[in-house]
Each structure stands twice: as C-alpha cells, then as structure tokens.
N, C-alpha and C. Protein backbone atom coordinates (compact mmCIF):
# COMPACT_ATOMS: atom_id res chain seq x y z
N UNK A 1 0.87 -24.95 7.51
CA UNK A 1 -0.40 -24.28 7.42
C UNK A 1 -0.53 -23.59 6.06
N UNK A 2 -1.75 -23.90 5.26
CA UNK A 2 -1.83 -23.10 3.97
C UNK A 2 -2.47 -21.78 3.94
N UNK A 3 -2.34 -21.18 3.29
CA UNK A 3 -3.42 -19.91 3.23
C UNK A 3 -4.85 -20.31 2.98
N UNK A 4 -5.55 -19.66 3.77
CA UNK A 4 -6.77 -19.55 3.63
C UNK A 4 -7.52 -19.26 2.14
N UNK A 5 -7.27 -17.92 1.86
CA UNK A 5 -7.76 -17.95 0.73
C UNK A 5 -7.09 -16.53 0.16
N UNK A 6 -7.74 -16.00 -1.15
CA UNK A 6 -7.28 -15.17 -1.98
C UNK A 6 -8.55 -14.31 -1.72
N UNK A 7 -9.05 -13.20 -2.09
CA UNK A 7 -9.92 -12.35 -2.42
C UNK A 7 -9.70 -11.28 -2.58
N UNK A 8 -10.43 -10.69 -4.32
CA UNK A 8 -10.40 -9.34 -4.97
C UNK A 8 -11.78 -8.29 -4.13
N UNK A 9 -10.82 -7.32 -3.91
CA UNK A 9 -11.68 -6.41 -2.80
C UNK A 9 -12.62 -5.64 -4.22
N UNK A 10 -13.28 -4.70 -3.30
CA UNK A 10 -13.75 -3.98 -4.71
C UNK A 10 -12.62 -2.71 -5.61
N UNK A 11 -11.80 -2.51 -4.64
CA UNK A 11 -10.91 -1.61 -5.25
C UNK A 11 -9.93 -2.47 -6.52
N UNK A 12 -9.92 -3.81 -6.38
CA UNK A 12 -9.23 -4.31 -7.16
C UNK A 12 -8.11 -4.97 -6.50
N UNK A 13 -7.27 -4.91 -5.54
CA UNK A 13 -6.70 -5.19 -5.02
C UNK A 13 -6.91 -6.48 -3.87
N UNK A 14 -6.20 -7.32 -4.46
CA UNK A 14 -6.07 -8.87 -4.09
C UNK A 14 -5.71 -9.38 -2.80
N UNK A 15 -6.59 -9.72 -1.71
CA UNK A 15 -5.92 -10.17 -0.25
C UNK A 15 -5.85 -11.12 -0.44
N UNK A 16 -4.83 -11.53 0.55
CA UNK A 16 -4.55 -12.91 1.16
C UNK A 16 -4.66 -13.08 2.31
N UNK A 17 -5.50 -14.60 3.20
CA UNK A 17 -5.78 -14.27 4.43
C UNK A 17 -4.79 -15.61 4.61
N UNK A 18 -4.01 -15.66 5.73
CA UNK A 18 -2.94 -16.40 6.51
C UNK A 18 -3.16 -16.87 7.71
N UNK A 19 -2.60 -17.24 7.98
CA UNK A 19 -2.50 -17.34 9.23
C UNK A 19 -1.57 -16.61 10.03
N UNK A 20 -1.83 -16.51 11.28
CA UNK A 20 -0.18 -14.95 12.02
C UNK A 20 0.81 -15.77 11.41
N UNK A 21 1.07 -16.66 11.83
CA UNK A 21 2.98 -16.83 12.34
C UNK A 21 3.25 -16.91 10.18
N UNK A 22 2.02 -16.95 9.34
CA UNK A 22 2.49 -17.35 8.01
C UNK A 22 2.87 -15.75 8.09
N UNK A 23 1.96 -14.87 8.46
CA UNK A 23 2.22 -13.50 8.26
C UNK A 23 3.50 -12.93 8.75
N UNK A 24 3.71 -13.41 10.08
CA UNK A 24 5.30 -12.97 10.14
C UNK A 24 6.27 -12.89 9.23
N UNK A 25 6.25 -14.34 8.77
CA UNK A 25 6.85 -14.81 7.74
C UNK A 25 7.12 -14.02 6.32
N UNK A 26 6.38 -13.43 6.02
CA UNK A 26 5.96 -12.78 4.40
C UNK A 26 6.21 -11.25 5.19
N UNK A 27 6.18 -10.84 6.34
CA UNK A 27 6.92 -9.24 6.94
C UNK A 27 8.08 -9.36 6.68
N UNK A 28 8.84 -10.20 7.29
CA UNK A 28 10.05 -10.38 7.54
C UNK A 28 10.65 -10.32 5.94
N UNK A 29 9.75 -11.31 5.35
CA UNK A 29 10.71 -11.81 3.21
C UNK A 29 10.11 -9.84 3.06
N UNK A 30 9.16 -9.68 3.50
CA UNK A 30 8.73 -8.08 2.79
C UNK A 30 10.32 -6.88 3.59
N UNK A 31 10.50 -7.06 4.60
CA UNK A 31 11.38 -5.99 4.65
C UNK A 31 12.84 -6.51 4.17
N UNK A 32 13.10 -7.94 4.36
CA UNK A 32 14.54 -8.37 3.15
C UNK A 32 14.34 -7.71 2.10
N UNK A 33 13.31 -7.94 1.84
CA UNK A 33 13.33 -7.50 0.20
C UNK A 33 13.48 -5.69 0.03
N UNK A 34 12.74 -5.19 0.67
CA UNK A 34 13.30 -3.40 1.01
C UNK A 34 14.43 -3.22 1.03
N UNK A 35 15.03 -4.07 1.98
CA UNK A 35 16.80 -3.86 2.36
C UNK A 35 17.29 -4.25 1.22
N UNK A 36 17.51 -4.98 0.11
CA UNK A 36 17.95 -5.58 -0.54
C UNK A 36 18.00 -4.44 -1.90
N UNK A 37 16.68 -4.01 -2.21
CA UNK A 37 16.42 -3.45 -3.44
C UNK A 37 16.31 -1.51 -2.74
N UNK A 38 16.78 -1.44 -1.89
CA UNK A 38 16.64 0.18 -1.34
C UNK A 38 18.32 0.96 -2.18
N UNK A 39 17.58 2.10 -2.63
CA UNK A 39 18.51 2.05 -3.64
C UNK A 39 19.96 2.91 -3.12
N UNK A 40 21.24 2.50 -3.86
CA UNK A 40 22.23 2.65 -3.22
C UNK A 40 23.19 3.54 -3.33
N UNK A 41 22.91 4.25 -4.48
CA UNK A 41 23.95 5.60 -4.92
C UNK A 41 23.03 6.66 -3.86
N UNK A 42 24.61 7.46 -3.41
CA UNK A 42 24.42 8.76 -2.75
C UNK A 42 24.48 9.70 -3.76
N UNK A 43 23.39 11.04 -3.22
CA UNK A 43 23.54 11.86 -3.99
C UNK A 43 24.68 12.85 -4.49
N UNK A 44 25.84 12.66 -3.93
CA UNK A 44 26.92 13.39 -4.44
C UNK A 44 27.92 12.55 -5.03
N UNK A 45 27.28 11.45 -5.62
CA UNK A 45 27.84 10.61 -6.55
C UNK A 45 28.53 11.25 -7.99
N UNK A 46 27.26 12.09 -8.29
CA UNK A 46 27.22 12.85 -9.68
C UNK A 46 25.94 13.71 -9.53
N UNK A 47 26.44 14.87 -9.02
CA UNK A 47 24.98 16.42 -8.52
C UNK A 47 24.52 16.33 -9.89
N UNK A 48 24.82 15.94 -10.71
CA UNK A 48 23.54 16.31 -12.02
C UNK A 48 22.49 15.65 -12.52
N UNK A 49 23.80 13.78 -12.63
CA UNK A 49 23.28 12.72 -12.65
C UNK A 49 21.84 13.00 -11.28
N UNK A 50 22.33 12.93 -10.40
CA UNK A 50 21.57 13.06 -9.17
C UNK A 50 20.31 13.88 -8.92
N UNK A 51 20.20 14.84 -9.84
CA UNK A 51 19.23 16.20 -10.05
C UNK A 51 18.46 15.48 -11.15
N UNK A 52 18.76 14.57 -12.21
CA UNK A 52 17.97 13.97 -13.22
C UNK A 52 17.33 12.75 -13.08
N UNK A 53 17.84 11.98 -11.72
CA UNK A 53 17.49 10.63 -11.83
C UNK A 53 18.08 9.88 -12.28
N UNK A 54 19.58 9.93 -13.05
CA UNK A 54 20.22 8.95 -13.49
C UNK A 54 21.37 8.57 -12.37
N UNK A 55 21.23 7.03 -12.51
CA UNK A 55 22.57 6.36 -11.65
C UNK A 55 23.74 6.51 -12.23
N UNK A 56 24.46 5.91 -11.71
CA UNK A 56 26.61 5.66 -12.76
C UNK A 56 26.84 4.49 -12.60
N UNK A 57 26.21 3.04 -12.53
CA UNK A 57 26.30 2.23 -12.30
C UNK A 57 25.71 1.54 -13.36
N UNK A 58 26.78 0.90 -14.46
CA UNK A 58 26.18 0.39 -15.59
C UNK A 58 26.53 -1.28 -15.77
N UNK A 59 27.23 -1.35 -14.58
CA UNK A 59 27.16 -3.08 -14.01
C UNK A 59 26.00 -3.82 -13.73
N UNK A 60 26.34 -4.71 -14.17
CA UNK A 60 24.95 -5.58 -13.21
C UNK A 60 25.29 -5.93 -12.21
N UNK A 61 24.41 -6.42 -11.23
CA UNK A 61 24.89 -6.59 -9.95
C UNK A 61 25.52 -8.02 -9.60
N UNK A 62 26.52 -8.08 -8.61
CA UNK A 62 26.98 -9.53 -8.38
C UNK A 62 25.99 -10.12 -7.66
N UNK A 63 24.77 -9.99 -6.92
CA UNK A 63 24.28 -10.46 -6.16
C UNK A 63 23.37 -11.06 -7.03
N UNK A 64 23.16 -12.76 -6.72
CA UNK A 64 22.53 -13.27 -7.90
C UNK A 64 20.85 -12.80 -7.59
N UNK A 65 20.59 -12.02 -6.63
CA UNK A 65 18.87 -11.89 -6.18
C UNK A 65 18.63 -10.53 -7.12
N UNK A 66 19.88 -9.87 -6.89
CA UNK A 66 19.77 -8.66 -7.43
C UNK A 66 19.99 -8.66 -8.96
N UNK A 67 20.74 -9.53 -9.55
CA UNK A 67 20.64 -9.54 -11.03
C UNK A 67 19.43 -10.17 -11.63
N UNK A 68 19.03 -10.96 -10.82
CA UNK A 68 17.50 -11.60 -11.51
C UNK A 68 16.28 -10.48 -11.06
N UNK A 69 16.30 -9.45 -10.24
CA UNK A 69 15.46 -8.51 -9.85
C UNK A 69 15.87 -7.15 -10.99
N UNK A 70 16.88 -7.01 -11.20
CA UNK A 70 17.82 -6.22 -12.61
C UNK A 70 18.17 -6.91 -13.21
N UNK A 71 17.78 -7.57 -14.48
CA UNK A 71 18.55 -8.00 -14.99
C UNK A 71 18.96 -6.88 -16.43
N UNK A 72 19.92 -7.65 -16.94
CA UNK A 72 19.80 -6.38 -18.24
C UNK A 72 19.42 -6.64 -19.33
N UNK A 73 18.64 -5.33 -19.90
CA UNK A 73 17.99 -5.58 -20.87
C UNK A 73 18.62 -5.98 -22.23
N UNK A 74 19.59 -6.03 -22.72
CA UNK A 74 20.44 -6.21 -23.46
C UNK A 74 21.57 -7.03 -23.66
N UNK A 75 20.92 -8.62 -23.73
CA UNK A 75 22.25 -9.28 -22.91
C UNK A 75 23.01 -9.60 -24.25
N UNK A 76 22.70 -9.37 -25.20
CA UNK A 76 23.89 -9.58 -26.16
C UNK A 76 24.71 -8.36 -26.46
N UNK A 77 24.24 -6.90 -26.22
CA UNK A 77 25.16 -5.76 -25.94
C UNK A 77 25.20 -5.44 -24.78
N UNK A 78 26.58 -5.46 -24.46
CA UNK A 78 26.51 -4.96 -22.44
C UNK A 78 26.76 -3.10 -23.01
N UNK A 79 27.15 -2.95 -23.61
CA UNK A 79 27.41 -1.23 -23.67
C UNK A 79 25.42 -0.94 -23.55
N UNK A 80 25.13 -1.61 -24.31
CA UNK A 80 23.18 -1.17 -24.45
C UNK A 80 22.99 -1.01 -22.80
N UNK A 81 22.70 -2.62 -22.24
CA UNK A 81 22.60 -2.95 -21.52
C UNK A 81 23.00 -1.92 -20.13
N UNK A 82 24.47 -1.88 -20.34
CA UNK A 82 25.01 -0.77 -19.14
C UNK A 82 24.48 0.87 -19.06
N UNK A 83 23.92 1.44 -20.69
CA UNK A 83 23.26 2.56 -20.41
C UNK A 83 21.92 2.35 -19.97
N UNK A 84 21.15 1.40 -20.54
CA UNK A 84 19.76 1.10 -19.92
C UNK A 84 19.99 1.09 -18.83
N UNK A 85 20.84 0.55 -18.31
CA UNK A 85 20.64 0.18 -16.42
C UNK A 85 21.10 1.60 -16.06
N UNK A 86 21.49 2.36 -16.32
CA UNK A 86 21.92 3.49 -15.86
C UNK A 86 21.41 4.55 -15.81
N UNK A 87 20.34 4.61 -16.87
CA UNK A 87 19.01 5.18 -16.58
C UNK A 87 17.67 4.85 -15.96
N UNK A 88 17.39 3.62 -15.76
CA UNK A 88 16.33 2.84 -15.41
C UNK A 88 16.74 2.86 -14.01
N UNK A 89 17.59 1.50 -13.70
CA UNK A 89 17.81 1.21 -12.26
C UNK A 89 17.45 2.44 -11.08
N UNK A 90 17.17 3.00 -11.04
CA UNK A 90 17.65 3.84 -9.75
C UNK A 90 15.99 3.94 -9.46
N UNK A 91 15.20 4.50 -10.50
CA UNK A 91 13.83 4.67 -10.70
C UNK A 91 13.38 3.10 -10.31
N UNK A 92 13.99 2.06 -10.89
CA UNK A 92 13.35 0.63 -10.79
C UNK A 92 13.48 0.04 -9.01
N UNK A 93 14.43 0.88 -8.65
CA UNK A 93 15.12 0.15 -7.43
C UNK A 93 14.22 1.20 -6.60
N UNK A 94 13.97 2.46 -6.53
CA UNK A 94 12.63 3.16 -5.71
C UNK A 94 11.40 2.91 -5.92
N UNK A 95 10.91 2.34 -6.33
CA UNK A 95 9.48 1.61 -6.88
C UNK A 95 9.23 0.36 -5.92
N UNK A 96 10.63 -0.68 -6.52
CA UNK A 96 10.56 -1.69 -5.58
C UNK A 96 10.52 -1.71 -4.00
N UNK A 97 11.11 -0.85 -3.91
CA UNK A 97 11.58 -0.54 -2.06
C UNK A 97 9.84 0.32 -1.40
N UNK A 98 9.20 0.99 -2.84
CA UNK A 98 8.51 1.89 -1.98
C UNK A 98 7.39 0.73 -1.87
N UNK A 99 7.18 -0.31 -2.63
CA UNK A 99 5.89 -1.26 -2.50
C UNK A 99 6.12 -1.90 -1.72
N UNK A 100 7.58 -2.82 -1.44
CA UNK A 100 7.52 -3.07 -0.31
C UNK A 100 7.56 -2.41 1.04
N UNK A 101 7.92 -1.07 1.07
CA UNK A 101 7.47 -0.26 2.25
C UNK A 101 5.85 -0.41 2.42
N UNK A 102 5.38 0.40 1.33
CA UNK A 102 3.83 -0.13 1.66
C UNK A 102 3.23 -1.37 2.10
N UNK A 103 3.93 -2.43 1.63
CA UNK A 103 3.10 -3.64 1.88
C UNK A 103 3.21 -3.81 2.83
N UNK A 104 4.49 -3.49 3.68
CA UNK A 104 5.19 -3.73 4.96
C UNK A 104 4.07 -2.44 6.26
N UNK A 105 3.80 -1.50 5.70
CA UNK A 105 2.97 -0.71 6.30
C UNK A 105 1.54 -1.03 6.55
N UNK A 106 1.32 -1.86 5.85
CA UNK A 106 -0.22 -2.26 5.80
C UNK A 106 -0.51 -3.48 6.76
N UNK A 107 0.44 -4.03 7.27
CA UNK A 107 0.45 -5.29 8.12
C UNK A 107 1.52 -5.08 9.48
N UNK A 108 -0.29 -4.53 9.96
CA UNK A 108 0.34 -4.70 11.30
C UNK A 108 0.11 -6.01 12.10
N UNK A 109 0.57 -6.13 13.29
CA UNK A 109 1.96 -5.89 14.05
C UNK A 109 3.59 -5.96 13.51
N UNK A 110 4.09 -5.29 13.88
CA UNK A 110 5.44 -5.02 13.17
C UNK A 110 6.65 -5.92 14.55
N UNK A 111 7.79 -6.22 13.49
CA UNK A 111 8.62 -7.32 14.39
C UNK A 111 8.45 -8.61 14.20
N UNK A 112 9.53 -9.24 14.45
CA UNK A 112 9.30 -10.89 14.35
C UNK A 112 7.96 -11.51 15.31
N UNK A 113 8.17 -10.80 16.75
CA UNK A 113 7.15 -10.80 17.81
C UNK A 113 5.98 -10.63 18.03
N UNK A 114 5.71 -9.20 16.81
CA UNK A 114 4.84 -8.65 16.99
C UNK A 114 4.80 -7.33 17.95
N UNK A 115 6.00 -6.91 18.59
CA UNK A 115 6.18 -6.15 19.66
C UNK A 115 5.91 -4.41 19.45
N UNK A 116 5.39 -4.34 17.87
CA UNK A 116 4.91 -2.86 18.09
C UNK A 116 3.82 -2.96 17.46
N UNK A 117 2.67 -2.84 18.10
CA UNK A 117 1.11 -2.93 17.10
C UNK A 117 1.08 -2.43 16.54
N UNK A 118 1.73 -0.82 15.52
CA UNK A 118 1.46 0.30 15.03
C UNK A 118 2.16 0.90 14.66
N UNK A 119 2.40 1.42 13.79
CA UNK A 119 3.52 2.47 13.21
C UNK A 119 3.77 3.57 13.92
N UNK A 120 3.08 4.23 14.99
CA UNK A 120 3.77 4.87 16.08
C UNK A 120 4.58 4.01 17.08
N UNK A 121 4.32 3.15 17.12
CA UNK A 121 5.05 2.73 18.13
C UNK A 121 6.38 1.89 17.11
N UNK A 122 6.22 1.45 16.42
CA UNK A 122 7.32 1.32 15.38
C UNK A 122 8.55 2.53 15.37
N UNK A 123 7.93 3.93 15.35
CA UNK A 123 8.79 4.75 15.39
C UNK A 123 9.55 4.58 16.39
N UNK A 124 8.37 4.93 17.25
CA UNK A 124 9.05 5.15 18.99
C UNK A 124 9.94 4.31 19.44
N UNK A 125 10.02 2.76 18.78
CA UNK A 125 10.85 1.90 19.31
C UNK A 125 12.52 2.63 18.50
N UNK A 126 12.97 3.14 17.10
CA UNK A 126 13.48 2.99 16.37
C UNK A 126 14.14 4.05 17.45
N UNK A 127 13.07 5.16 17.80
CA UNK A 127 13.64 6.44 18.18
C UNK A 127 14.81 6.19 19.25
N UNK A 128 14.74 5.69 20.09
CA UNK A 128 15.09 5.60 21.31
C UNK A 128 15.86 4.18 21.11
N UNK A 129 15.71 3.33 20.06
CA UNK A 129 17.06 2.57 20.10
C UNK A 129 18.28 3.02 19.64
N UNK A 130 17.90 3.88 18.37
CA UNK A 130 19.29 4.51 17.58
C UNK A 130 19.29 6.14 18.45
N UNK A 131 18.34 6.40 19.31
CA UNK A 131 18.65 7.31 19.85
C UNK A 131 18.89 9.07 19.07
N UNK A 132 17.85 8.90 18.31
CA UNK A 132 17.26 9.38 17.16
C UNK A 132 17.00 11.05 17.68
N UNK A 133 16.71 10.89 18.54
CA UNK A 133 15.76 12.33 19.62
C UNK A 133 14.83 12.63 18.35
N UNK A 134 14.21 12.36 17.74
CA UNK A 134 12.88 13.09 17.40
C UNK A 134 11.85 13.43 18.01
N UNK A 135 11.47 14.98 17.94
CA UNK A 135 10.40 15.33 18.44
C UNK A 135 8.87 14.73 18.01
N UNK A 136 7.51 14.72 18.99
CA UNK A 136 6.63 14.46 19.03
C UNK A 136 6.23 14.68 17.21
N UNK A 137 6.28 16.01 17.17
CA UNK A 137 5.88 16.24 15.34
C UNK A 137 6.67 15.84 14.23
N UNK A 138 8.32 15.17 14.66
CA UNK A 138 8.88 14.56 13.89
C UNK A 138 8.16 13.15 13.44
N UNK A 139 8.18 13.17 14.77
CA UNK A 139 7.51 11.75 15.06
C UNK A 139 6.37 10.73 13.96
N UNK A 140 5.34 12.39 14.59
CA UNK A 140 3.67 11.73 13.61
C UNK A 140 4.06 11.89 12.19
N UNK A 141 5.34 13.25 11.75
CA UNK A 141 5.45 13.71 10.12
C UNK A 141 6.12 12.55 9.52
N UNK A 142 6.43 11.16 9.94
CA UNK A 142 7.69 10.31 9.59
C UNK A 142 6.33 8.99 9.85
N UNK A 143 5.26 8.76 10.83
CA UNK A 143 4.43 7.94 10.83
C UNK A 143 3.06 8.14 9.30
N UNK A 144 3.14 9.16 9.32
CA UNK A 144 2.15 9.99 8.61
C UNK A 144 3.15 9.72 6.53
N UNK A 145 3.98 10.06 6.65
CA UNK A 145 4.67 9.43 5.44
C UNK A 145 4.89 8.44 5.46
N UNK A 146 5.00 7.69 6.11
CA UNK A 146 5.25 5.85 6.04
C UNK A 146 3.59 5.55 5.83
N UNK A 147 2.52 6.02 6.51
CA UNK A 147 1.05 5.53 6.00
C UNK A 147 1.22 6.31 4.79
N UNK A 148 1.44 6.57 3.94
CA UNK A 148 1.21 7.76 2.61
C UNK A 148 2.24 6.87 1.82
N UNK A 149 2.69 5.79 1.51
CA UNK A 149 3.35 5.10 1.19
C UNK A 149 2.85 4.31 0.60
C-alpha cells in the first residue's frame, strides 16, 4: 500500500496521509528510533560536565545506526572530532529523542495494536505494568508533558 499523499498545512508543517497498518509501521521505526538516540550518560558521570551540557564521550559510536546518526565532524582529526562530539552529542542526541517523542505523540493510537487510543491511557497502561503507583496528578503532569513535547 502507498501513501496517499503529502500536504503542507498552513502552519508549514508537512502531513502524510497512510494508511493504519502503514502507520503502525512508522510508530513503531518512530519509537526505535527514541530508544536508540535517547541519550545515555548519567548525570553523575561528571556534576560539572553535567551542569554545562557537556558529555565525556569522545568516541564514536560502534553502532553503525548510531555513527551515521553521529558521525564526526572531523574525520581526518579524531582529537577535533572527539572534542566536537563531546560537546555537541548530548544536545544532538536530546533533540533527536525529543522529535521523535513528539512525532510519536501526535499519532494516536499507541502500540503495535493500537491498544491505547490516548496518551492517558498510554500512561495508565505503563503505570500498572511497571507498577509505577502514580497518582491521578502524576498522572495528567507526565500526559500533559508528553503533549508539550
């Protein structure tokens, strides 16, 4: 099945109309791709680094999705290269994760199934599988930042 079509709304922003099961499809590559690029240093890596925004990670990554999503800017100096990524990456890798959060927020039903129409009920499923206990106002303050996304 192909896509239907493309269209620029008036805000500027470009839809695509699908078909469901294509849409599943492009949820599912949309939250790989979150998991993939969600970024991975903890903050008590380096409390200062961590207070400024800089990573400690001046490798590129072994994962060949992840080095072509990072690659480095400097491929004939890796010392260049390893400080660029060490300032950039962390900022580059929350950007990526937060658009695909959004994009992933904007298309509902959520699940391979379809089994939660809504980002409340998205929660509610999460709550009570990992057994989360969030309260009712945790609840909407965590639905309410995922739409603000």
């Amino acid at each position: 099945m192909a896509a239907t079509r493309f269209r620029r709304k008036r805000s500027g922003v470009v839809a695509l109309t699908v078909h469901p099961d294509e849409a599943l499809v492009l949820a599912g590559l949309l939250q790989q791709l979150a998991d993939l690029v969600a970024p991975e240093e903890s903050a008590d890596a380096d409390p200062l680094a961590a207070l400024v925004d800089i990573g400690t990670t001046t490798e590129a990554p072994d994962d060949p999705v992840l080095a072509r999503l990072f690659p480095d800017a400097y491929a004939d100096d890796p010392e260049a290269a390893g400080e660029f990524r060490r300032y950039t990456e962390n900022s580059l890798r929350e950007r990526k994760h937060a658009g695909a959060l959004r994009a992933l927020a904007t298309r509902a039903p959520y699940f391979h199934n379809g089994a939660a129409a809504n980002l409340t009920e998205l929660v509610n499923f999460y709550n009570e599988r990992f057994d989360m206990q969030l309260s009712n106002d945790q609840k909407a303050e965590l639905v309410a930042f995922l739409n603000s996304l």
